[in-house]
C-alpha atoms as a PDB file:
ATOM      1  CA  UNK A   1     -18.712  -9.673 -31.299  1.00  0.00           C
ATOM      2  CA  UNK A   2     -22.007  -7.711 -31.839  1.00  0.00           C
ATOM      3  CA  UNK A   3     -24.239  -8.604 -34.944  1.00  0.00           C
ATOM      4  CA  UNK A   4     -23.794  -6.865 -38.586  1.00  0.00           C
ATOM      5  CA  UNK A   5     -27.533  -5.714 -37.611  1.00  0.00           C
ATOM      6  CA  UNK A   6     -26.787  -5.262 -33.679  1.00  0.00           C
ATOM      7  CA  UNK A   7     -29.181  -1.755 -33.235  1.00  0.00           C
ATOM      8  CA  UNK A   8     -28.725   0.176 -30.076  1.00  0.00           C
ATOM      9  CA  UNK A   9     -31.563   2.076 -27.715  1.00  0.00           C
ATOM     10  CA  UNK A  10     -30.568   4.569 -25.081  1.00  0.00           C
ATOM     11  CA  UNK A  11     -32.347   4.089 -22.054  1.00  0.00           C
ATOM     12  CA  UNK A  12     -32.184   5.980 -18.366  1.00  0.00           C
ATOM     13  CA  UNK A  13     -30.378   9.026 -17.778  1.00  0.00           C
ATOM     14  CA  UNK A  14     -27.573  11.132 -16.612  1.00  0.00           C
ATOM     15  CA  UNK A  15     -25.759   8.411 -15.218  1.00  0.00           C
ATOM     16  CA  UNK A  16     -28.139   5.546 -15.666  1.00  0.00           C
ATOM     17  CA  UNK A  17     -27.932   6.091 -18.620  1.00  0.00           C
ATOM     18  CA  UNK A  18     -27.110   2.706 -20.931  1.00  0.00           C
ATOM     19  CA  UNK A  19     -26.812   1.238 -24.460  1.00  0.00           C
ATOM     20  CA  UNK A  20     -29.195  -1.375 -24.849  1.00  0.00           C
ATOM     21  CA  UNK A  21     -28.317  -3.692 -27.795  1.00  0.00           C
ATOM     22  CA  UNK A  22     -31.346  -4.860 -29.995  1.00  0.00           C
ATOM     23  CA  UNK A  23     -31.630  -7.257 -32.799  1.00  0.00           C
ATOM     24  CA  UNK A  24     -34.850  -6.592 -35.024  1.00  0.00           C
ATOM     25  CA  UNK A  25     -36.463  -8.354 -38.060  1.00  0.00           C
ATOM     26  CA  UNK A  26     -39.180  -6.526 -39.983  1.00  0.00           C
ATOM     27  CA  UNK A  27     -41.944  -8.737 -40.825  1.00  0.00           C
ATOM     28  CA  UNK A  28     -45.843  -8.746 -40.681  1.00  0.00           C
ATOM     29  CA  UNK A  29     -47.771  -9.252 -37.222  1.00  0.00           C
ATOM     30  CA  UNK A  30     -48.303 -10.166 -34.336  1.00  0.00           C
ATOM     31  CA  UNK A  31     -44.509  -9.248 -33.567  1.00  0.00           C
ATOM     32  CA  UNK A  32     -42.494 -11.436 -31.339  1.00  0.00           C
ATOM     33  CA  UNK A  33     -40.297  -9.812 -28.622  1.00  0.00           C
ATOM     34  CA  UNK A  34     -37.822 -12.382 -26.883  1.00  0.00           C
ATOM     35  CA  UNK A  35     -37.328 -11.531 -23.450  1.00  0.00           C
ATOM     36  CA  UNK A  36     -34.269 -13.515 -21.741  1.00  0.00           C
ATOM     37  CA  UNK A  37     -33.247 -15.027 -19.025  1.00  0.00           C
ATOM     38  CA  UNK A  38     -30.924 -14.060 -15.628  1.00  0.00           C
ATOM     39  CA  UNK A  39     -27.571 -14.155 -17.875  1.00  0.00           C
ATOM     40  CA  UNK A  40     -28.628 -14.681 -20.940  1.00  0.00           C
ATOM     41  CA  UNK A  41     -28.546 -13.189 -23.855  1.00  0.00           C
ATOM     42  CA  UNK A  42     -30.647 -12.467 -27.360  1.00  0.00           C
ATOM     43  CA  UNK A  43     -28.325 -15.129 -29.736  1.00  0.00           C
ATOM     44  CA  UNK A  44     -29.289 -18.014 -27.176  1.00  0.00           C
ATOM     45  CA  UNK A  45     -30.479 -21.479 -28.625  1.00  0.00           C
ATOM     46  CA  UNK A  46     -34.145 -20.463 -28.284  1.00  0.00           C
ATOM     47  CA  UNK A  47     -33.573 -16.968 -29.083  1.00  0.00           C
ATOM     48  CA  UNK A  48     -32.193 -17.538 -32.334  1.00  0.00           C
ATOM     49  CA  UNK A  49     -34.191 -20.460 -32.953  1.00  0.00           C
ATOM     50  CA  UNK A  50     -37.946 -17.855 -32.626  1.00  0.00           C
ATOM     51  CA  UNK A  51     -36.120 -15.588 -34.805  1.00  0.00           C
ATOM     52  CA  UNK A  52     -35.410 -17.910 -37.131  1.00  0.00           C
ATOM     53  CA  UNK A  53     -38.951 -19.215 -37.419  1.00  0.00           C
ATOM     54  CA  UNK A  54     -40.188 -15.631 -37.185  1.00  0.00           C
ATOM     55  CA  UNK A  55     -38.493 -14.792 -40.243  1.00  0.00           C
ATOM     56  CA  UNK A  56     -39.541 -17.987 -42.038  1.00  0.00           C
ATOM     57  CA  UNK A  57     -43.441 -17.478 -41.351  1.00  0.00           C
ATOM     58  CA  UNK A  58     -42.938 -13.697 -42.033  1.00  0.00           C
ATOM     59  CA  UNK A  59     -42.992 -12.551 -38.523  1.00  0.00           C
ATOM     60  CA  UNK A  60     -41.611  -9.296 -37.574  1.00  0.00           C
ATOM     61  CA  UNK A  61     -39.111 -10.813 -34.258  1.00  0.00           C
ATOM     62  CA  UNK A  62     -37.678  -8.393 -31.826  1.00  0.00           C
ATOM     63  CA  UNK A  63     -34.436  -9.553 -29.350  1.00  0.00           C
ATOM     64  CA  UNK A  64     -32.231  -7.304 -27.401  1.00  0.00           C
ATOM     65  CA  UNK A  65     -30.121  -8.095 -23.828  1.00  0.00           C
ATOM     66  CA  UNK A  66     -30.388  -6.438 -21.118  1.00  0.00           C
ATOM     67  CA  UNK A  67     -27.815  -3.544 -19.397  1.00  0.00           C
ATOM     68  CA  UNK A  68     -24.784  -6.228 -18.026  1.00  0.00           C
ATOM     69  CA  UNK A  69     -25.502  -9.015 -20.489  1.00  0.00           C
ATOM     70  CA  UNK A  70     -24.974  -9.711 -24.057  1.00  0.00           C
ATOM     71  CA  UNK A  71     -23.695  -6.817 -26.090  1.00  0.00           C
ATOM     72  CA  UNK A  72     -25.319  -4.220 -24.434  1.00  0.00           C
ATOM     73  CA  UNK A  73     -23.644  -1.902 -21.979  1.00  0.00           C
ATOM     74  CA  UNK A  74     -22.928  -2.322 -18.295  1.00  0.00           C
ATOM     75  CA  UNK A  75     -22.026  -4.698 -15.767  1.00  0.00           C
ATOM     76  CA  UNK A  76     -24.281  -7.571 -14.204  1.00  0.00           C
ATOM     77  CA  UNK A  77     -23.314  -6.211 -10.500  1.00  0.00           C
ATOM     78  CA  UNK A  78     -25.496  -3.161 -11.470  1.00  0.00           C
ATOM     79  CA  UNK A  79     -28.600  -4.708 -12.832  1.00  0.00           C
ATOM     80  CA  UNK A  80     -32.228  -4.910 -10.679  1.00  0.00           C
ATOM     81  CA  UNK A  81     -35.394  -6.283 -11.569  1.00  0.00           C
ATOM     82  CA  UNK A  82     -36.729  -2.832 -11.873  1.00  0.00           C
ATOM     83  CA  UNK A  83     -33.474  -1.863 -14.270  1.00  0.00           C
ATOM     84  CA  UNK A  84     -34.536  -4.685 -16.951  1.00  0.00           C
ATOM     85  CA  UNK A  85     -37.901  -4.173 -16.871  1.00  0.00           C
ATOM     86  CA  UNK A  86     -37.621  -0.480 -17.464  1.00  0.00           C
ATOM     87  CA  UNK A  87     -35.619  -1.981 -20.401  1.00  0.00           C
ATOM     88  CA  UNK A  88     -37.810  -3.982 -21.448  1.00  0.00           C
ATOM     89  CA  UNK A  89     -40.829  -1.305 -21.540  1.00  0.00           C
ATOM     90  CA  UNK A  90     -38.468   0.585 -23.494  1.00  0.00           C
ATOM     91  CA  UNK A  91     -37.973  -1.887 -26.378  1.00  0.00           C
ATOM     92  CA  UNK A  92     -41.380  -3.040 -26.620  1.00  0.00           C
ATOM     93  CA  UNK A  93     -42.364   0.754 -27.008  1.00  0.00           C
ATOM     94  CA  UNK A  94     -39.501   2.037 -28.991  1.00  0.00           C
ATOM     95  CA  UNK A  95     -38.720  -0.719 -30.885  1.00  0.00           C
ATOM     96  CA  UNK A  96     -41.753  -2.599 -31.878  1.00  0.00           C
ATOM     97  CA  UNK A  97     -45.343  -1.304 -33.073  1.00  0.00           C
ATOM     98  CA  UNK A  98     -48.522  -3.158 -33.346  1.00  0.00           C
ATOM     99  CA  UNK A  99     -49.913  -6.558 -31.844  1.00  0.00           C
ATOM    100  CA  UNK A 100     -47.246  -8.288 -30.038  1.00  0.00           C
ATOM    101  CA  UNK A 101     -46.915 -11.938 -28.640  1.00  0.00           C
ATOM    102  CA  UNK A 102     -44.421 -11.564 -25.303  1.00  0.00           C
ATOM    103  CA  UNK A 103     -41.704 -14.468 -24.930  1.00  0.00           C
ATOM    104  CA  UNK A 104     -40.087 -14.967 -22.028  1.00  0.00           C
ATOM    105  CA  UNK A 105     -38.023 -17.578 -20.358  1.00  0.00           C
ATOM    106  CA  UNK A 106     -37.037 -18.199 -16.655  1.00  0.00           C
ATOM    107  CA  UNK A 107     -36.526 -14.238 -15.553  1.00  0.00           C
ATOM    108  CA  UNK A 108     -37.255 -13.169 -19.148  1.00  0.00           C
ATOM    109  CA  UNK A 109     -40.963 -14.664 -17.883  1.00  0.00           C
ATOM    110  CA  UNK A 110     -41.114 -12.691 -14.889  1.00  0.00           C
ATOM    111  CA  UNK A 111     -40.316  -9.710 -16.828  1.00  0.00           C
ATOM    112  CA  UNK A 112     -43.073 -10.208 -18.721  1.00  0.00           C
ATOM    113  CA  UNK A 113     -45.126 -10.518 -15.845  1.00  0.00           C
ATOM    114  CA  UNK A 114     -44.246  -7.075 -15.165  1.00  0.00           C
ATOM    115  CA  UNK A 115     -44.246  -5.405 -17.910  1.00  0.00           C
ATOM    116  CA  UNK A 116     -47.684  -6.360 -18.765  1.00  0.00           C
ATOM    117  CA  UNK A 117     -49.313  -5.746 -15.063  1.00  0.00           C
ATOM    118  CA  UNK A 118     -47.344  -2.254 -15.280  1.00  0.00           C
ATOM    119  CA  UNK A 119     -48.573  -1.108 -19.299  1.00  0.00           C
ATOM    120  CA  UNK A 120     -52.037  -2.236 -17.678  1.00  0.00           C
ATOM    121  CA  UNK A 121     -51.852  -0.243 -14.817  1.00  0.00           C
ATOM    122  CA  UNK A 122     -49.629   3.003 -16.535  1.00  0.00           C
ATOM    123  CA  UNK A 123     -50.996   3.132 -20.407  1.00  0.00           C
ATOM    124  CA  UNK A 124     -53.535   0.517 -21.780  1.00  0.00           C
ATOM    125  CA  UNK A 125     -53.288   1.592 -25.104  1.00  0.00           C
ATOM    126  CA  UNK A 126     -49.984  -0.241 -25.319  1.00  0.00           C
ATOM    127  CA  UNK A 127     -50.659  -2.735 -23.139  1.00  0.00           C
ATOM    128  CA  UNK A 128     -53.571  -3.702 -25.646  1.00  0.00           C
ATOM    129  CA  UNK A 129     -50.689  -3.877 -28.162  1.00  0.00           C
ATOM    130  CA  UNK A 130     -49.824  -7.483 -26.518  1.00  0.00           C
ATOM    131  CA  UNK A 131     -52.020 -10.113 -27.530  1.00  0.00           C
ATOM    132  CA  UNK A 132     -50.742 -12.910 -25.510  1.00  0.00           C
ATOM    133  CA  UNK A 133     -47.704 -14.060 -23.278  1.00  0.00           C
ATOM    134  CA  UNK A 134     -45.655 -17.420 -24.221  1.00  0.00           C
ATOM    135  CA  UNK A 135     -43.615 -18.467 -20.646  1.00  0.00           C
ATOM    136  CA  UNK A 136     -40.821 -20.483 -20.371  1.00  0.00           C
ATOM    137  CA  UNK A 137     -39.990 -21.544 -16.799  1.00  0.00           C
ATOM    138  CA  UNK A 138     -41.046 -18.417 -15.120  1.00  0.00           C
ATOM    139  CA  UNK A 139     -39.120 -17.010 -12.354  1.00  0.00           C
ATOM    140  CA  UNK A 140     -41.526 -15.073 -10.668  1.00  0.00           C
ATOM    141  CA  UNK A 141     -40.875 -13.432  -7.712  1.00  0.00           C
ATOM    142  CA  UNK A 142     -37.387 -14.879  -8.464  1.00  0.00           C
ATOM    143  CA  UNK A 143     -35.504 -12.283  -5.833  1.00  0.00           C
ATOM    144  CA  UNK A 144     -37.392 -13.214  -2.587  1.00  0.00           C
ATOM    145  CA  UNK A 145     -39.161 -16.926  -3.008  1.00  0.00           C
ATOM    146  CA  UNK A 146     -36.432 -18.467  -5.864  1.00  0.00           C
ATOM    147  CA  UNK A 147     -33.042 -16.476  -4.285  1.00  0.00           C
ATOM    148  CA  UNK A 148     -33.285 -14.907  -0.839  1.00  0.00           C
ATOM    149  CA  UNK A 149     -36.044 -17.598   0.902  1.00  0.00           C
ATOM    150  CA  UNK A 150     -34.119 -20.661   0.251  1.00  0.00           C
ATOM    151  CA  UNK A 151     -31.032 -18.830   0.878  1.00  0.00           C
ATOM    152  CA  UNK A 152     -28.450 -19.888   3.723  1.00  0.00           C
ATOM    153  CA  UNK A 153     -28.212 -17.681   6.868  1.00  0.00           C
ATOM    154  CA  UNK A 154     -24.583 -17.356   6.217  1.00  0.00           C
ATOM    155  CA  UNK A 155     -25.234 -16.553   2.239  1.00  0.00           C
ATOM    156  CA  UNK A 156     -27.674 -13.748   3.311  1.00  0.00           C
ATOM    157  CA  UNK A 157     -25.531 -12.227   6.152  1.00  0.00           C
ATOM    158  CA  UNK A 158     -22.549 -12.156   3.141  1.00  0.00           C
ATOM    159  CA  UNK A 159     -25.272 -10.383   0.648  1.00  0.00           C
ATOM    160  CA  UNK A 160     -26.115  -7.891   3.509  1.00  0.00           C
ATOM    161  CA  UNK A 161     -22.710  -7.259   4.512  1.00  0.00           C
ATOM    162  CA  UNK A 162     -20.260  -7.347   1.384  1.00  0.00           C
ATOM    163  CA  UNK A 163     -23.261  -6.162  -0.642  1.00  0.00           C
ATOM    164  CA  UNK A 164     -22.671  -9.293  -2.997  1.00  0.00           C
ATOM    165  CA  UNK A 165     -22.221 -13.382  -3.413  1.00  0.00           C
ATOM    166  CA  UNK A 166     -20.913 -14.761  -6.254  1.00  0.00           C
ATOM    167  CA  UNK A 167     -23.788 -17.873  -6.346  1.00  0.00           C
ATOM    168  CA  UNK A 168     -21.928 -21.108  -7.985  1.00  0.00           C
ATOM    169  CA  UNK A 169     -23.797 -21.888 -11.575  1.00  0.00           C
ATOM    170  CA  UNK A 170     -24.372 -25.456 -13.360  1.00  0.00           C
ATOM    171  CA  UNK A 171     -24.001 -22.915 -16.649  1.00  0.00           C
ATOM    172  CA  UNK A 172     -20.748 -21.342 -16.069  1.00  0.00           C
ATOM    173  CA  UNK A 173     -18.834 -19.341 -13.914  1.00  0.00           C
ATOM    174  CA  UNK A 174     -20.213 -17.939 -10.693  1.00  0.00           C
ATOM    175  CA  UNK A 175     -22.765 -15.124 -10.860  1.00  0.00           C
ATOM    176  CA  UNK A 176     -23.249 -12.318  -8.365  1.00  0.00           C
ATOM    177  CA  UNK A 177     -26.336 -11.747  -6.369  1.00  0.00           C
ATOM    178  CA  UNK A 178     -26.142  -8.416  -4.586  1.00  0.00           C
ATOM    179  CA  UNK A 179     -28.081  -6.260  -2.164  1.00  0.00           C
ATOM    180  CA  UNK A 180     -29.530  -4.064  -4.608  1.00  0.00           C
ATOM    181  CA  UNK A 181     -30.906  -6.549  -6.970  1.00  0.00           C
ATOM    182  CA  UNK A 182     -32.475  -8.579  -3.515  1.00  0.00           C
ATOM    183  CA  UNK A 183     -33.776  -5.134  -2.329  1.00  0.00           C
ATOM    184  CA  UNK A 184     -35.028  -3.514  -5.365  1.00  0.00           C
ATOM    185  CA  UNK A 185     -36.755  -7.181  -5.993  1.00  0.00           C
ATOM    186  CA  UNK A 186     -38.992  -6.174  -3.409  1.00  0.00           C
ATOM    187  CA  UNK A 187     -40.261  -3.503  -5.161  1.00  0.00           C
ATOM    188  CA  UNK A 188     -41.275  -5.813  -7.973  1.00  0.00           C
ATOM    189  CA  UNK A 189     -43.291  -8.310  -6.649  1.00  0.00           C
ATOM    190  CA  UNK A 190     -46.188 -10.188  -8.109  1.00  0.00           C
ATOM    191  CA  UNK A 191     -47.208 -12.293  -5.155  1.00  0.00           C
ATOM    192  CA  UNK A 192     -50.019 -13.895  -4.834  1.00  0.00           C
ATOM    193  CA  UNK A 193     -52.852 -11.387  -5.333  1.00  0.00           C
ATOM    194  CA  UNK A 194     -54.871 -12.427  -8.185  1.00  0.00           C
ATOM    195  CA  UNK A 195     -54.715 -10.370 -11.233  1.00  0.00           C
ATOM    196  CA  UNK A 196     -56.194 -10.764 -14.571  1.00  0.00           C
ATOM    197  CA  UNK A 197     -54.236 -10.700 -17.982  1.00  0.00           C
ATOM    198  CA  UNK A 198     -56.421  -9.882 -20.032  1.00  0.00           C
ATOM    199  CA  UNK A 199     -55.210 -12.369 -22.537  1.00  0.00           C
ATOM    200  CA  UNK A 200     -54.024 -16.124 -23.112  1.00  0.00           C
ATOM    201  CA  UNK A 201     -50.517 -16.760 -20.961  1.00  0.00           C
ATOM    202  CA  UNK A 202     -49.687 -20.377 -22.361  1.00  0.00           C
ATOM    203  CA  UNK A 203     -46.744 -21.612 -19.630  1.00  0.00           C
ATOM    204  CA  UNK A 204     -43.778 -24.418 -20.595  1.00  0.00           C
ATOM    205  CA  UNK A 205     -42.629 -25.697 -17.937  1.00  0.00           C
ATOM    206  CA  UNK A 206     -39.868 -28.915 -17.164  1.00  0.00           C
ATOM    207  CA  UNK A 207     -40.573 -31.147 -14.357  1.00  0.00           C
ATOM    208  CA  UNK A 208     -37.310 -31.684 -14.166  1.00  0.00           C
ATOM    209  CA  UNK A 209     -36.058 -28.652 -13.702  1.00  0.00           C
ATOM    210  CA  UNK A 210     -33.470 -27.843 -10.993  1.00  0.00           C
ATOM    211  CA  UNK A 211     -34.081 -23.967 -10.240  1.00  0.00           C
ATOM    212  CA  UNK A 212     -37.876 -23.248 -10.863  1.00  0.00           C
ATOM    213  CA  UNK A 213     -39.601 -25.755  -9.174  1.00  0.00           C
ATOM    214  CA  UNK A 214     -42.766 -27.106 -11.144  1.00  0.00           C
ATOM    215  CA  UNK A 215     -45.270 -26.283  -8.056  1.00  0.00           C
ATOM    216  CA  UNK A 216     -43.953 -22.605  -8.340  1.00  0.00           C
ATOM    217  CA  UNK A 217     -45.775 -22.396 -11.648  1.00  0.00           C
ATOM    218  CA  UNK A 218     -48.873 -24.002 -10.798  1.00  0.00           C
ATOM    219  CA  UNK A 219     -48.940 -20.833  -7.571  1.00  0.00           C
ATOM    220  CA  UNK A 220     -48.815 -18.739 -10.756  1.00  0.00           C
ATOM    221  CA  UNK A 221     -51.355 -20.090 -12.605  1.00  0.00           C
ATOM    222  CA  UNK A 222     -53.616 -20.274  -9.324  1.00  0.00           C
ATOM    223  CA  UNK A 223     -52.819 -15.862  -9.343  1.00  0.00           C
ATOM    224  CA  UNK A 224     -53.955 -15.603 -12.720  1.00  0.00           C
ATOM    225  CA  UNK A 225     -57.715 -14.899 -12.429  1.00  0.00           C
ATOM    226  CA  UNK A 226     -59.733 -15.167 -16.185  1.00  0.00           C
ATOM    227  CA  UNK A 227     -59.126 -18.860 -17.215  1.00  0.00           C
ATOM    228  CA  UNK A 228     -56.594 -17.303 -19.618  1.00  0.00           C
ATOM    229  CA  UNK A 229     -53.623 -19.456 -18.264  1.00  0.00           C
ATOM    230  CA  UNK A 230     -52.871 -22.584 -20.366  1.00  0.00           C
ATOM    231  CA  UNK A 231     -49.401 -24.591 -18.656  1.00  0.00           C
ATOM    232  CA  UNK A 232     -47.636 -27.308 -20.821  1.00  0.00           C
ATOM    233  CA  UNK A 233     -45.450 -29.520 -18.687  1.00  0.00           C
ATOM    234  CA  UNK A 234     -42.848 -31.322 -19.995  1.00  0.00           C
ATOM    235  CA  UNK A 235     -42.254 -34.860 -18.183  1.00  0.00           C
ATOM    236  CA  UNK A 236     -38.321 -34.907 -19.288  1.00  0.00           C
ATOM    237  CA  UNK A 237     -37.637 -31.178 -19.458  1.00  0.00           C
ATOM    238  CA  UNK A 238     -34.813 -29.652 -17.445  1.00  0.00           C
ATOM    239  CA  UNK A 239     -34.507 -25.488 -16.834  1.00  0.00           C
ATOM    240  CA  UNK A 240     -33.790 -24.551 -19.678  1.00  0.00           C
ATOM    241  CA  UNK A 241     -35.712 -26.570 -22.291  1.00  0.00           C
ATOM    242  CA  UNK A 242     -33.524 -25.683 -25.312  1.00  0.00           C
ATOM    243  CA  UNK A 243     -33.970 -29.408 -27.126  1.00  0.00           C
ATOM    244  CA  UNK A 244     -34.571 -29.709 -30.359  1.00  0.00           C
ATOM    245  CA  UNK A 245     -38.088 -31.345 -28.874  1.00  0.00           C
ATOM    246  CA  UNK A 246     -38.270 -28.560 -26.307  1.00  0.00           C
ATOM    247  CA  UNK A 247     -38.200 -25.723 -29.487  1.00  0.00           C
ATOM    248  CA  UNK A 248     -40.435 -27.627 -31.258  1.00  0.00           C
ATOM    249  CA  UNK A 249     -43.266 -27.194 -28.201  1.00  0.00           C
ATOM    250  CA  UNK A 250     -42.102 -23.546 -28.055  1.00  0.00           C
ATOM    251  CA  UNK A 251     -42.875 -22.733 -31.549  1.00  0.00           C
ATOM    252  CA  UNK A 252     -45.708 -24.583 -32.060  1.00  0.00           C
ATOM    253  CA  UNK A 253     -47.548 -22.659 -29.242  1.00  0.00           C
ATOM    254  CA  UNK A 254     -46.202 -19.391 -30.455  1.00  0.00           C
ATOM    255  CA  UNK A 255     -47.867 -20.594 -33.963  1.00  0.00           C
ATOM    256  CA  UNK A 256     -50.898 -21.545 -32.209  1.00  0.00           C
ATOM    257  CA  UNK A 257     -51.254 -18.058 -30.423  1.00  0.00           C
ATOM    258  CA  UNK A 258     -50.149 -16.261 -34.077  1.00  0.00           C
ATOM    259  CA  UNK A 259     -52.720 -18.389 -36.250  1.00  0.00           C
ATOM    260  CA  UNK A 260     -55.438 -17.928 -34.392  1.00  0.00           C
ATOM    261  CA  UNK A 261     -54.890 -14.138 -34.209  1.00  0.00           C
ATOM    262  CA  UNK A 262     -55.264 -14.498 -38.348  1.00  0.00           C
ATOM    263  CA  UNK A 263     -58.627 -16.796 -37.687  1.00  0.00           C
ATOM    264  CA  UNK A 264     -59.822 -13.913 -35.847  1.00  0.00           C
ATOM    265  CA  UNK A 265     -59.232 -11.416 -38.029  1.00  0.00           C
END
């Protein structure tokens, strides 16, 4: 059941066209926009728990899902990496203003990623708006190293020929992967060409955890040219890193990143 405060952004067009479902808290900067994970949604444990902080400290907090997840419109089956980010440009735009720390967990990171390299690339101005990325897990490149490279010969002959597999989950009920999201995937990736942020990426990452490997974000960190990239590993942490222990390391970087912006100022 959506939110008493569940706001809605149209994004696309003509038939693209979608309802994206948004949850935002006024409050004083830098913002915080919550980027998710591959079915997820904005009321998760650490979603709710950086809006709740936000709005303790006085931080304006921004959360929305993406097209097929959550409350927003659309079905999974349809979504591509270029889909959410295009979703995700459109929030940060339309629905916050001023500096902006990024958070983003498992895809939610990648998506960051992305949206940042493509504000750099497409309009500065806003891309100077975000002041520093906070990464949980990152699933980089998730589409072709995490998904179709470790992939079965018989899982990626079903994915080319039924245009879908419905991948078993440790967090529910199956999930599809399809054609389009593996193909468009290629269009999104970061690979290992070094770029440079521009600004502190601080990286939590389990070495525990079953999907992203650990050595997948130390590759990352070795692509990030600038000595902006700070990584955190957690000895005990699993995927998801949604312990009360695990939010406490979250939110003390994000307070870290947010305090020293006032320091500077």
């Amino acid at each position: 059941m959506p939110d008493s405060d569940t706001q809605y952004l149209s994004v696309g067009s003509g038939e693209s066209r979608r309802r994206i479902a948004l949850l935002h808290d006024r409050g004083r900067a830098p913002g915080l926009i919550w980027l998710p994970g591959f079915n997820s949604d904005m009321v998760s444990t650490k979603a709710s728990a950086l809006s709740g902080w936000a709005r303790e400290k006085g931080f304006a907090c921004t959360r929305f899902d993406y097209s097929g997840h959550g409350q927003s419109e659309g079905r999974l089956e349809e979504g591509t990496i270029g889909r959410w980010l295009e979703e995700a440009r459109a929030v940060f735009s339309q629905a916050t203003q001023g500096p902006v720390i990024v958070v983003g967990s498992s895809m939610g990171g990648y998506i960051a990623l992305l949206l940042l390299r493509q504000l750099m690339a497409e309009a500065p101005q806003e891309a100077e708006r975000i002041e520093a990325l906070v990464l949980i897990a990152p699933a980089w490149d998730m589409t072709e190293d995490l998904m179709w490279r470790q992939f079965p010969e018989e899982v990626k002959r079903t994915i080319t020929e039924k245009g879908v597999w419905l991948r078993p989950s440790d967090y529910g009920e199956p999930y599809p992967i399809t054609r389009g999201l593996i193909e468009d995937g290629r269009k999104h990736l970061l690979g290992s060409t070094p770029w440079n942020p521009g600004r502190p990426v601080h990286i939590l990452h389990g070495l525990l955890d079953p999907d992203v490997p650990w050595e997948h974000t130390l590759d990352l960190e070795s692509s990030l040219a600038g000595d902006w990239t700070r990584v955190s590993a957690v000895p005990d942490g699993d995927h998801r890193l949604s312990r009360p222990e695990d939010i406490e390391l979250l939110l003390g970087v994000v307070e870290q990143l947010a305090s020293g912006r006032d320091q500077q100022g």
